[in-house]
N, C-alpha and C. Protein backbone atom coordinates (compact mmCIF):
# COMPACT_ATOMS: atom_id res chain seq x y z
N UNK A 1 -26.12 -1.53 31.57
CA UNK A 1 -26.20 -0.37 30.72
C UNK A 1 -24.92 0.46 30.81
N UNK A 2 -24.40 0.70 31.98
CA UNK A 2 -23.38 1.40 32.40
C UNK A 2 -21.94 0.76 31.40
N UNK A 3 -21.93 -0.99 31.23
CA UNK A 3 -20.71 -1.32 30.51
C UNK A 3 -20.95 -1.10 29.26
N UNK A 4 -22.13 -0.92 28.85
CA UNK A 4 -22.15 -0.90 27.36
C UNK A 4 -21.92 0.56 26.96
N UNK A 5 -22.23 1.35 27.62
CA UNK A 5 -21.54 3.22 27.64
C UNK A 5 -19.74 3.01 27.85
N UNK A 6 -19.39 2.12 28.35
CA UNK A 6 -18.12 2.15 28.71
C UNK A 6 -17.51 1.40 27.93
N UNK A 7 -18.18 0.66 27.13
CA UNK A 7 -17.26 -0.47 26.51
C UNK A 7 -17.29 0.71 25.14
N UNK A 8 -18.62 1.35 24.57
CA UNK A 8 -18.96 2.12 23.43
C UNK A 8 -17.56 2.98 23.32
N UNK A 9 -17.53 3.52 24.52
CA UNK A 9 -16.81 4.85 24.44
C UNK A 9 -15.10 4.52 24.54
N UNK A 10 -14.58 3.52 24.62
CA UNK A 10 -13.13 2.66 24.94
C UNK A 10 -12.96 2.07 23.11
N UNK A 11 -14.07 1.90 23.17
CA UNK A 11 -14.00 1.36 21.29
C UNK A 11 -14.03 2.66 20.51
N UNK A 12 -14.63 3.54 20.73
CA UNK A 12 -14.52 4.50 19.83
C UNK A 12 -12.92 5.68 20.05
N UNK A 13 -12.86 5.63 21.14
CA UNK A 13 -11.31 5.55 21.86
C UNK A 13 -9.76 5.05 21.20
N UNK A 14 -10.82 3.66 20.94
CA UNK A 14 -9.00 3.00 20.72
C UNK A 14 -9.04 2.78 18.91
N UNK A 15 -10.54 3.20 18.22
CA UNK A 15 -10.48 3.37 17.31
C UNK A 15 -10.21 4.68 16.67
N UNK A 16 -9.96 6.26 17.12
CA UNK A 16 -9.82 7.40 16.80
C UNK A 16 -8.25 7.62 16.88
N UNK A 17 -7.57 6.54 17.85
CA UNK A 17 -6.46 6.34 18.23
C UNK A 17 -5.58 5.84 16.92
N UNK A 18 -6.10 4.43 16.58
CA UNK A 18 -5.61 4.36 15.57
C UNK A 18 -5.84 5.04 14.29
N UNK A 19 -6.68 5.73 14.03
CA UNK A 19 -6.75 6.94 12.73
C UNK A 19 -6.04 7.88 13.31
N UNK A 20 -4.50 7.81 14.51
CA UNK A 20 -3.93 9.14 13.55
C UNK A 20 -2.90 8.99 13.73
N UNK A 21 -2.56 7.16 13.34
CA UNK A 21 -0.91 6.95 13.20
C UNK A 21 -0.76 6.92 11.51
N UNK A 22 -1.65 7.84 11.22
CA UNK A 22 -1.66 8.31 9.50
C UNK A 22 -0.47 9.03 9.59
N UNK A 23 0.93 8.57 8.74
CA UNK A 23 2.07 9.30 8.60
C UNK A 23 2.02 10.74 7.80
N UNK A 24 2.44 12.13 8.18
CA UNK A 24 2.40 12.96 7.40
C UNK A 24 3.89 13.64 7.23
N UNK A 25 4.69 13.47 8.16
CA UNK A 25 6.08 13.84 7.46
C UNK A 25 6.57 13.12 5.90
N UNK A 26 7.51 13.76 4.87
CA UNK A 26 7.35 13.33 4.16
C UNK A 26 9.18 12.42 4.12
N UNK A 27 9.72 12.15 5.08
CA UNK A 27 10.82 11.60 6.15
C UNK A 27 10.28 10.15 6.35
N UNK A 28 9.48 10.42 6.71
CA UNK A 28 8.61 9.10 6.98
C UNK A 28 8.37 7.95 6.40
N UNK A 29 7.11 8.23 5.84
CA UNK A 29 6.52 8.17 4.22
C UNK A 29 8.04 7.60 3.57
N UNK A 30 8.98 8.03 3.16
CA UNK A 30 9.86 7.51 2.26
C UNK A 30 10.47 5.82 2.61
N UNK A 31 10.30 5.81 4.34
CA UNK A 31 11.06 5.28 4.85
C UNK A 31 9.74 3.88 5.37
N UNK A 32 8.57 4.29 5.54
CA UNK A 32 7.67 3.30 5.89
C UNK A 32 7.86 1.95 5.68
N UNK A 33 8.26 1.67 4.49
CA UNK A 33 8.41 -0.04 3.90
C UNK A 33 9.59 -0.09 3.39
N UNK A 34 10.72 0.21 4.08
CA UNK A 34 12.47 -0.67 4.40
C UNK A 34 12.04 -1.59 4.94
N UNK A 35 11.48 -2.32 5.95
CA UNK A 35 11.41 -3.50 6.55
C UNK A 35 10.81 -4.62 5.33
N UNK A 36 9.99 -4.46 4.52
CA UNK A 36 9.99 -4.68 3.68
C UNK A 36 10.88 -4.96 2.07
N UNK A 37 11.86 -4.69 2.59
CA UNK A 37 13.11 -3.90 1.14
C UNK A 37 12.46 -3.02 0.10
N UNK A 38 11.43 -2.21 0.54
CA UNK A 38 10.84 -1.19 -0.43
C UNK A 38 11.24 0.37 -0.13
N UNK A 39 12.75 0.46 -0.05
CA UNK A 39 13.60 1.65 0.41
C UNK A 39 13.26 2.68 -0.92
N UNK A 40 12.43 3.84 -0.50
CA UNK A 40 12.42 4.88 -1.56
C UNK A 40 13.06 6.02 -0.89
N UNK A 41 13.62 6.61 -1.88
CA UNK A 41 15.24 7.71 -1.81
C UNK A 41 13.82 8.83 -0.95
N UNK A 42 15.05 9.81 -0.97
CA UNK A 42 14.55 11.21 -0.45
C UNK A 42 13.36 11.77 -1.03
N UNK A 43 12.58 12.92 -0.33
CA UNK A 43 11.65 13.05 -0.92
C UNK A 43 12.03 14.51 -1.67
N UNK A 44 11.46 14.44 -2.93
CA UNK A 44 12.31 15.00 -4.03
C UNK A 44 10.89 16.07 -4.63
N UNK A 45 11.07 17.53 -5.08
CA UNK A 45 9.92 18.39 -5.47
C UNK A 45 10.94 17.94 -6.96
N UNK A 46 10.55 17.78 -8.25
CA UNK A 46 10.14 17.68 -9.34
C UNK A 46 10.10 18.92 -10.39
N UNK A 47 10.66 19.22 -11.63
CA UNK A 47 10.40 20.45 -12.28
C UNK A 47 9.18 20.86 -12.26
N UNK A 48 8.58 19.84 -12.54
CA UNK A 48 7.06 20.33 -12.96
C UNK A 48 6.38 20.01 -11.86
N UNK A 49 6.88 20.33 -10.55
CA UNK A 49 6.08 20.50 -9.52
C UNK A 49 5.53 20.05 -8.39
N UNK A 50 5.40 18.43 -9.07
CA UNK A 50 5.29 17.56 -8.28
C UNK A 50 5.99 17.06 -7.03
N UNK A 51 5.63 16.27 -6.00
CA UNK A 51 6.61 15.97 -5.18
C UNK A 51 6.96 14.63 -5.19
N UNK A 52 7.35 13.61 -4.27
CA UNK A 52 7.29 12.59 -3.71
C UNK A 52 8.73 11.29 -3.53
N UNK A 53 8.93 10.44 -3.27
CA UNK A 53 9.81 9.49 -3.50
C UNK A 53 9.32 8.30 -3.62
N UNK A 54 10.40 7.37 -4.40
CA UNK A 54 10.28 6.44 -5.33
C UNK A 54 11.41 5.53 -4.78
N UNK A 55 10.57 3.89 -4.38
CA UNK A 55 11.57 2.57 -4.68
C UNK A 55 12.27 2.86 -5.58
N UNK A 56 13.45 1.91 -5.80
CA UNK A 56 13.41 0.68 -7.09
C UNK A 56 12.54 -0.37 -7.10
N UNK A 57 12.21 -0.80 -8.05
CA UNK A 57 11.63 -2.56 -8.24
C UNK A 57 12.09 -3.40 -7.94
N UNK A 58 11.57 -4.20 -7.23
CA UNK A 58 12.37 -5.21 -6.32
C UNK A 58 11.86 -6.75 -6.70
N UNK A 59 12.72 -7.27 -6.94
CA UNK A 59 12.28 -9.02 -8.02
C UNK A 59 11.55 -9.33 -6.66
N UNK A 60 10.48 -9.80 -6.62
CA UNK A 60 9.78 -10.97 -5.48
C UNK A 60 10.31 -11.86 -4.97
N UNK A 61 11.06 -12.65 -6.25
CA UNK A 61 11.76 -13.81 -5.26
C UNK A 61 13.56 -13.74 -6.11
N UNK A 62 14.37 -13.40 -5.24
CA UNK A 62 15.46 -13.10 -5.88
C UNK A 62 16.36 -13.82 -6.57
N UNK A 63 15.94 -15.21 -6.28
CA UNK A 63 16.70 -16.48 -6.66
C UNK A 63 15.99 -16.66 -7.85
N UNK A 64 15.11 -15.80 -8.36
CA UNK A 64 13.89 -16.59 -9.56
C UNK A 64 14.65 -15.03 -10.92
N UNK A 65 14.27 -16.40 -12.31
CA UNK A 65 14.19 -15.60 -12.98
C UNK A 65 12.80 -14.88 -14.27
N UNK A 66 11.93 -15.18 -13.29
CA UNK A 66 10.45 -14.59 -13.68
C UNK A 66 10.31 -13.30 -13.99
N UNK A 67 11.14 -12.58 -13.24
CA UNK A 67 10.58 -11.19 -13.52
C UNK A 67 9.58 -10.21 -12.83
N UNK A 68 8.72 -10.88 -12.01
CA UNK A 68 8.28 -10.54 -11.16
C UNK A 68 8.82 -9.58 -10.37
N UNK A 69 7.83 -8.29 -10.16
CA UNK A 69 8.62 -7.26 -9.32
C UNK A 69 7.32 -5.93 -8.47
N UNK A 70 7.51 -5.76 -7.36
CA UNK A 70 7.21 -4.76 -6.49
C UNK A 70 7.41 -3.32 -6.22
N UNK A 71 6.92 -2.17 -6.64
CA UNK A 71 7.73 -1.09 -6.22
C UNK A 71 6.82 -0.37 -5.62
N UNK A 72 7.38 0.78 -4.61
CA UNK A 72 6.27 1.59 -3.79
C UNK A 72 6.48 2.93 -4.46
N UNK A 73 5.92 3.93 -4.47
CA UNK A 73 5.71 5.39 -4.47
C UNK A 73 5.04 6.25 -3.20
N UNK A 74 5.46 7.01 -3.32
CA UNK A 74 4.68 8.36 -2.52
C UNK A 74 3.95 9.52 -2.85
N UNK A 75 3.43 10.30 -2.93
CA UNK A 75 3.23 11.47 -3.77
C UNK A 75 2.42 12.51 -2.59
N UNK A 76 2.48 13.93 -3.12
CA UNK A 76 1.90 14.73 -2.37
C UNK A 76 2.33 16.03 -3.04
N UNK A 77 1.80 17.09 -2.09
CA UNK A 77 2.12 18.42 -2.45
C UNK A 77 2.58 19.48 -1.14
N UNK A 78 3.13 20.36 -1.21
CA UNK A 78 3.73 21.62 -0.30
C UNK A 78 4.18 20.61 1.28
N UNK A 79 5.25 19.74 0.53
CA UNK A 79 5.80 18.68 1.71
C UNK A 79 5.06 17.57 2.59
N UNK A 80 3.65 17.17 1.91
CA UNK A 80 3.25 16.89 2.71
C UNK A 80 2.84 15.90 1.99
N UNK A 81 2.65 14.56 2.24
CA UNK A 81 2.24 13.10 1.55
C UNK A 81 0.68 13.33 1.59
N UNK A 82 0.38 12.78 0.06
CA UNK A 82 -1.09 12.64 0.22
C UNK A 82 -1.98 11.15 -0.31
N UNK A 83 -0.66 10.66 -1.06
CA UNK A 83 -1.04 9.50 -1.26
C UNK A 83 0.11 8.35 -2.18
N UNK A 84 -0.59 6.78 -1.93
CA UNK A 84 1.22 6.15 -1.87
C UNK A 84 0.49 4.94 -2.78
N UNK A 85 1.63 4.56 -3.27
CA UNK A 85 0.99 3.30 -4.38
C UNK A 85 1.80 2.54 -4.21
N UNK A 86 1.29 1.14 -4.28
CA UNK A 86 2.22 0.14 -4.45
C UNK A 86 1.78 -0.49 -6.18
N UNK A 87 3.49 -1.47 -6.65
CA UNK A 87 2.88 -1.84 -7.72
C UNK A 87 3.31 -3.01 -7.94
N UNK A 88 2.46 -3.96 -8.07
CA UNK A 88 2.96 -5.52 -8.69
C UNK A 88 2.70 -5.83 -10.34
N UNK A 89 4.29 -6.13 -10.65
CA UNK A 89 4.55 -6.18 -12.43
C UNK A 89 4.41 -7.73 -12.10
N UNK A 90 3.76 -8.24 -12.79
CA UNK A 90 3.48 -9.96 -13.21
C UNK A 90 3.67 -10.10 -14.19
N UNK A 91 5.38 -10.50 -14.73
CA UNK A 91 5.10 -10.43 -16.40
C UNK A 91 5.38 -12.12 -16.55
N UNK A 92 5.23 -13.36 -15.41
CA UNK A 92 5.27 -14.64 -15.67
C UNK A 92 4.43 -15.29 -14.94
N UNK A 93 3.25 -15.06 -15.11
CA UNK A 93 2.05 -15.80 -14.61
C UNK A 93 2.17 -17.35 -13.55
N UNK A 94 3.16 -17.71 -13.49
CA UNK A 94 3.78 -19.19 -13.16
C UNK A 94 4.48 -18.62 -11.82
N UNK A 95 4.61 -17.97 -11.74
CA UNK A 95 5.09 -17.26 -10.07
C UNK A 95 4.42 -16.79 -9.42
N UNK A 96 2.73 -16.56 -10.18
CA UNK A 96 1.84 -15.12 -9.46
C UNK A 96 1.39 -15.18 -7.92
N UNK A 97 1.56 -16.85 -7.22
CA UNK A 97 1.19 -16.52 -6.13
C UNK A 97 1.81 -16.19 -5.48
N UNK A 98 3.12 -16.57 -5.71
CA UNK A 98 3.81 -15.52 -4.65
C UNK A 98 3.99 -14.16 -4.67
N UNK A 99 3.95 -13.86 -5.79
CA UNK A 99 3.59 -12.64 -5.98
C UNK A 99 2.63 -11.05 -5.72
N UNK A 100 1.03 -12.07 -5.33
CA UNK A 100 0.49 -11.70 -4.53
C UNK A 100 0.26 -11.96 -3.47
N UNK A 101 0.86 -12.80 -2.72
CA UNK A 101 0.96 -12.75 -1.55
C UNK A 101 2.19 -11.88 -0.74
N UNK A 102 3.64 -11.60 -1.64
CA UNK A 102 4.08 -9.97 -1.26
C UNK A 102 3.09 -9.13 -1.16
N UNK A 103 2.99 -8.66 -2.58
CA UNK A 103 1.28 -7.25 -2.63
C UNK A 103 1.03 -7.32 -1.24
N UNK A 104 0.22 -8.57 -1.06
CA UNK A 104 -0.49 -8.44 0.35
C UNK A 104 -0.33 -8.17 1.65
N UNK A 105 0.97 -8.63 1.83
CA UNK A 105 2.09 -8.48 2.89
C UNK A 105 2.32 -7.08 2.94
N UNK A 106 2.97 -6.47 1.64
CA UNK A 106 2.98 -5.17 1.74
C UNK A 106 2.11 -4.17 1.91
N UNK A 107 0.99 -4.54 1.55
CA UNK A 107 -0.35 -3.53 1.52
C UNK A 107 -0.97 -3.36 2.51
N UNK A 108 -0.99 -4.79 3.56
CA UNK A 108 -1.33 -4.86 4.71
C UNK A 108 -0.61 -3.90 5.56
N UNK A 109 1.26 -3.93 5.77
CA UNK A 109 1.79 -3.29 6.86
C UNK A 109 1.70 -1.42 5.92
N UNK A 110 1.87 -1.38 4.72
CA UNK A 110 1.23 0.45 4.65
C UNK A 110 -0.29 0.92 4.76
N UNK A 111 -1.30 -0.32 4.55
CA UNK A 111 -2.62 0.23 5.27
C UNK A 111 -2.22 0.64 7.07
N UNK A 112 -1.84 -0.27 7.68
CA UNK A 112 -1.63 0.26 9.20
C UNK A 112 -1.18 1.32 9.25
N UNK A 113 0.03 1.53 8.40
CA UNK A 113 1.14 2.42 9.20
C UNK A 113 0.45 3.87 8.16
N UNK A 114 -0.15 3.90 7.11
CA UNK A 114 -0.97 5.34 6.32
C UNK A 114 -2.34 5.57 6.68
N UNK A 115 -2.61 4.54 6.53
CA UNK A 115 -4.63 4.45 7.41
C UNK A 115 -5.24 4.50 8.54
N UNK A 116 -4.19 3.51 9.18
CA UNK A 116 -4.61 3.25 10.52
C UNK A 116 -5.49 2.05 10.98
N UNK A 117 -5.86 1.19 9.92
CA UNK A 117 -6.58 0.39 9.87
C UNK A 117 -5.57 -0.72 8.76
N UNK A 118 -5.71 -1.64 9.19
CA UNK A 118 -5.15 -3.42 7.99
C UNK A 118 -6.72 -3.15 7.21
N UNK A 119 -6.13 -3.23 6.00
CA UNK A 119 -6.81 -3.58 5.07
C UNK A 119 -7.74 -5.05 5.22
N UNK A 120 -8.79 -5.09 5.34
CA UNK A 120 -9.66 -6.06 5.36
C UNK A 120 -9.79 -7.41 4.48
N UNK A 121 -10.64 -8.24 4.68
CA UNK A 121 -10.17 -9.67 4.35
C UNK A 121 -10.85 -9.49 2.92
N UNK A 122 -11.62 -8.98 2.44
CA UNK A 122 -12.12 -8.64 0.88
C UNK A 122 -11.52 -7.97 -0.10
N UNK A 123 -10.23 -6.98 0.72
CA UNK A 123 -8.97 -6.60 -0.51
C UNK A 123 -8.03 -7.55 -0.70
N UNK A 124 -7.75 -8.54 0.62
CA UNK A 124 -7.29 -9.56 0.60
C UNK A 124 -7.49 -10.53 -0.75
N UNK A 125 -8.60 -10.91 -0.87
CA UNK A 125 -9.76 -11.70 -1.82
C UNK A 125 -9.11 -11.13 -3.17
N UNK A 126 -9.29 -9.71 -2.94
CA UNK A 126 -9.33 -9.21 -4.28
C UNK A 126 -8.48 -9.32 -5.14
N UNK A 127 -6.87 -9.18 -4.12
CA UNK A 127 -5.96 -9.47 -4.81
C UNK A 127 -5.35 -10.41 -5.40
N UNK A 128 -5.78 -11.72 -4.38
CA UNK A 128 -5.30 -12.76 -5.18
C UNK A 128 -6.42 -12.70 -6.32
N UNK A 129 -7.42 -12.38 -6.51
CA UNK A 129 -8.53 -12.74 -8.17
C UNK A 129 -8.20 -11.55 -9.20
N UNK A 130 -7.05 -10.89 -8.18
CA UNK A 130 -6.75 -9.40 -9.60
C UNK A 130 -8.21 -8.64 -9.69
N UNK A 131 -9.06 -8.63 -8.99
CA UNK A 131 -10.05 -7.86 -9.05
C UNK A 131 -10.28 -6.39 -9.00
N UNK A 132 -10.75 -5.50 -9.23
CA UNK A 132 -10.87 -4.06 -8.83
C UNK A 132 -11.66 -4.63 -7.54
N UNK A 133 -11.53 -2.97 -7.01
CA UNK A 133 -12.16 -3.43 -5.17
C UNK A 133 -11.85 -1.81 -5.05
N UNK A 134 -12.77 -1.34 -4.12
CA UNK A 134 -12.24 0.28 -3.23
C UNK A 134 -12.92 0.18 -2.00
N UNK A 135 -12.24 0.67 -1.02
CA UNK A 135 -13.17 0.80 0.21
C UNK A 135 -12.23 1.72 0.97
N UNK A 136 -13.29 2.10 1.79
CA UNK A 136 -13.04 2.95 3.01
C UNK A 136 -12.49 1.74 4.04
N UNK A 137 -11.13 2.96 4.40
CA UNK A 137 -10.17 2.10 5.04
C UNK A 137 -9.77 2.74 6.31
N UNK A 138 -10.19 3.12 7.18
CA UNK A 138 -9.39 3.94 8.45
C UNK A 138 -9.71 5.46 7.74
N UNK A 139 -8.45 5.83 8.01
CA UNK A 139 -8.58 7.29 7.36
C UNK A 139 -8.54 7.99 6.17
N UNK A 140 -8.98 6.91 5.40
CA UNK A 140 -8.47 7.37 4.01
C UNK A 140 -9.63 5.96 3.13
N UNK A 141 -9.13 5.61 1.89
CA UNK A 141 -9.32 4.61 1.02
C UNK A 141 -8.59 4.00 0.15
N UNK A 142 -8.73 2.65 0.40
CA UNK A 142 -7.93 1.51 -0.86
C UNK A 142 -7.95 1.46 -1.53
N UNK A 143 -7.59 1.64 -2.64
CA UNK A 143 -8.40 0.81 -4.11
C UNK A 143 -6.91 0.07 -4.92
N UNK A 144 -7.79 -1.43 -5.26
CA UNK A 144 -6.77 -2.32 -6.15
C UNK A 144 -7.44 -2.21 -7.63
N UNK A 145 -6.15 -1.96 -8.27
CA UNK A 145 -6.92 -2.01 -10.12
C UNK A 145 -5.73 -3.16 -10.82
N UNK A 146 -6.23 -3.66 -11.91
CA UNK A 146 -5.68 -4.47 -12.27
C UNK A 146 -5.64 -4.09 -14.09
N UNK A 147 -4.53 -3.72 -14.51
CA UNK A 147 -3.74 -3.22 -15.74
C UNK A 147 -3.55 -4.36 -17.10
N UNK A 148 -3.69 -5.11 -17.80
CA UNK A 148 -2.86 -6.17 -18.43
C UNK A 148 -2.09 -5.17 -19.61
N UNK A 149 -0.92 -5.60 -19.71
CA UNK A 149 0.31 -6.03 -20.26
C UNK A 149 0.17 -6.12 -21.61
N UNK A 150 -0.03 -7.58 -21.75
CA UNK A 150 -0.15 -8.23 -22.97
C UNK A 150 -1.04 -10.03 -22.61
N UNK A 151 -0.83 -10.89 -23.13
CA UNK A 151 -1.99 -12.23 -22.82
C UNK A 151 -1.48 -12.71 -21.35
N UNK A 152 0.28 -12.17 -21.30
CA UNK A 152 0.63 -13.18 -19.95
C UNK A 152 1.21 -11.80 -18.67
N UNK A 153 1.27 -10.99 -18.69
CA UNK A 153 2.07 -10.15 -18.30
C UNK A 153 0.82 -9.08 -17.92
N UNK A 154 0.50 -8.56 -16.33
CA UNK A 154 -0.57 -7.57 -16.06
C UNK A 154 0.64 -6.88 -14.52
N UNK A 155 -0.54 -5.60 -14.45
CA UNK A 155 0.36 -4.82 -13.59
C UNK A 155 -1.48 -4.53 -12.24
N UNK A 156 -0.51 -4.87 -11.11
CA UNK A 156 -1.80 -4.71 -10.11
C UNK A 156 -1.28 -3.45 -9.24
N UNK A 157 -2.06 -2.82 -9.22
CA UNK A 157 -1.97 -1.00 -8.17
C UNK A 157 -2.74 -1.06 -7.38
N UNK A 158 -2.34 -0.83 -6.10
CA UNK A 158 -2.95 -0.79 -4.84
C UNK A 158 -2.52 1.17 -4.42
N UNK A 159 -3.64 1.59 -4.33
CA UNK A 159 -3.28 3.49 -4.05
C UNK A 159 -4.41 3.78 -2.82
N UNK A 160 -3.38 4.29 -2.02
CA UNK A 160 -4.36 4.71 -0.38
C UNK A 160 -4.10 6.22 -0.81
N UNK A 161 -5.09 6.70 -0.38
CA UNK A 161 -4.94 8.11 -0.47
C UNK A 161 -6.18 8.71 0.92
């Protein structure tokens, strides 16, 4: 009885632990996914008010000429991040798995490093089927939506907030 009070309380421990490597500088946040090559500039307040910083789009595979491309965002208010998007442009269907398998790569290391929790094996799922999906994720929530384009060309958004 005694390990199961001890094991309870070490799990709830090393799980409160990880809900609060939730980044809130907005220094940070800009800088989270360089290891990635998803370098977004300074974080910038906006005429109309808004805040946040912004990738460029980054081709998936650089040697390819598909078109395929990745970009991250940030957003928030009075300096402080409140929520971050990633975005996969698929405008050549004939590349898409690698394509989402970046997404995934990427979505995985900013669920850790914004949530506190990896995104689970059913957003996983989701993304490769382009599915909608939301869940409670660590400290916050996922959600993937899926946009089309035109017959060959769709846009997939992954937003933790």
């Amino acid at each position: 009885m005694v390990r199961l009070i001890a094991a309870l309380i070490s799990c709830s421990l090393s799980l409160s632990c990880l809900a609060d490597l939730r980044l809130q500088s907005p220094s940070q946040i800009c800088t989270v996914l360089n290891d990635t090559q998803l370098r977004a500039g300074e974080w910038t307040t906006y005429q109309d008010g808004h805040e946040g910083c912004t990738s460029g789009a980054r081709l998936i595979t650089p040697t390819s000429t598909d078109g395929n491309k990745i970009s991250f965002i940030a957003e928030g208010s009075s300096g402080a991040p409140n929520r971050v998007k990633l975005t996969l442009n698929v405008h050549l269907p004939s590349d898409e798995d690698a394509a989402k398998r970046e997404l995934i790569r990427a979505t995985k290391r900013l669920s850790v490093r914004m949530l506190g929790l990896s995104i689970p094996h059913r957003f996983d799922e989701a993304i490769v089927k382009g599915e909608f999906i939301q869940l409670d994720v660590g400290s916050g929530r996922a959600t993937l939506m899926r946009t089309s384009v035109n017959k060959q060309s769709y846009v997939l958004s992954v937003l933790m907030e």
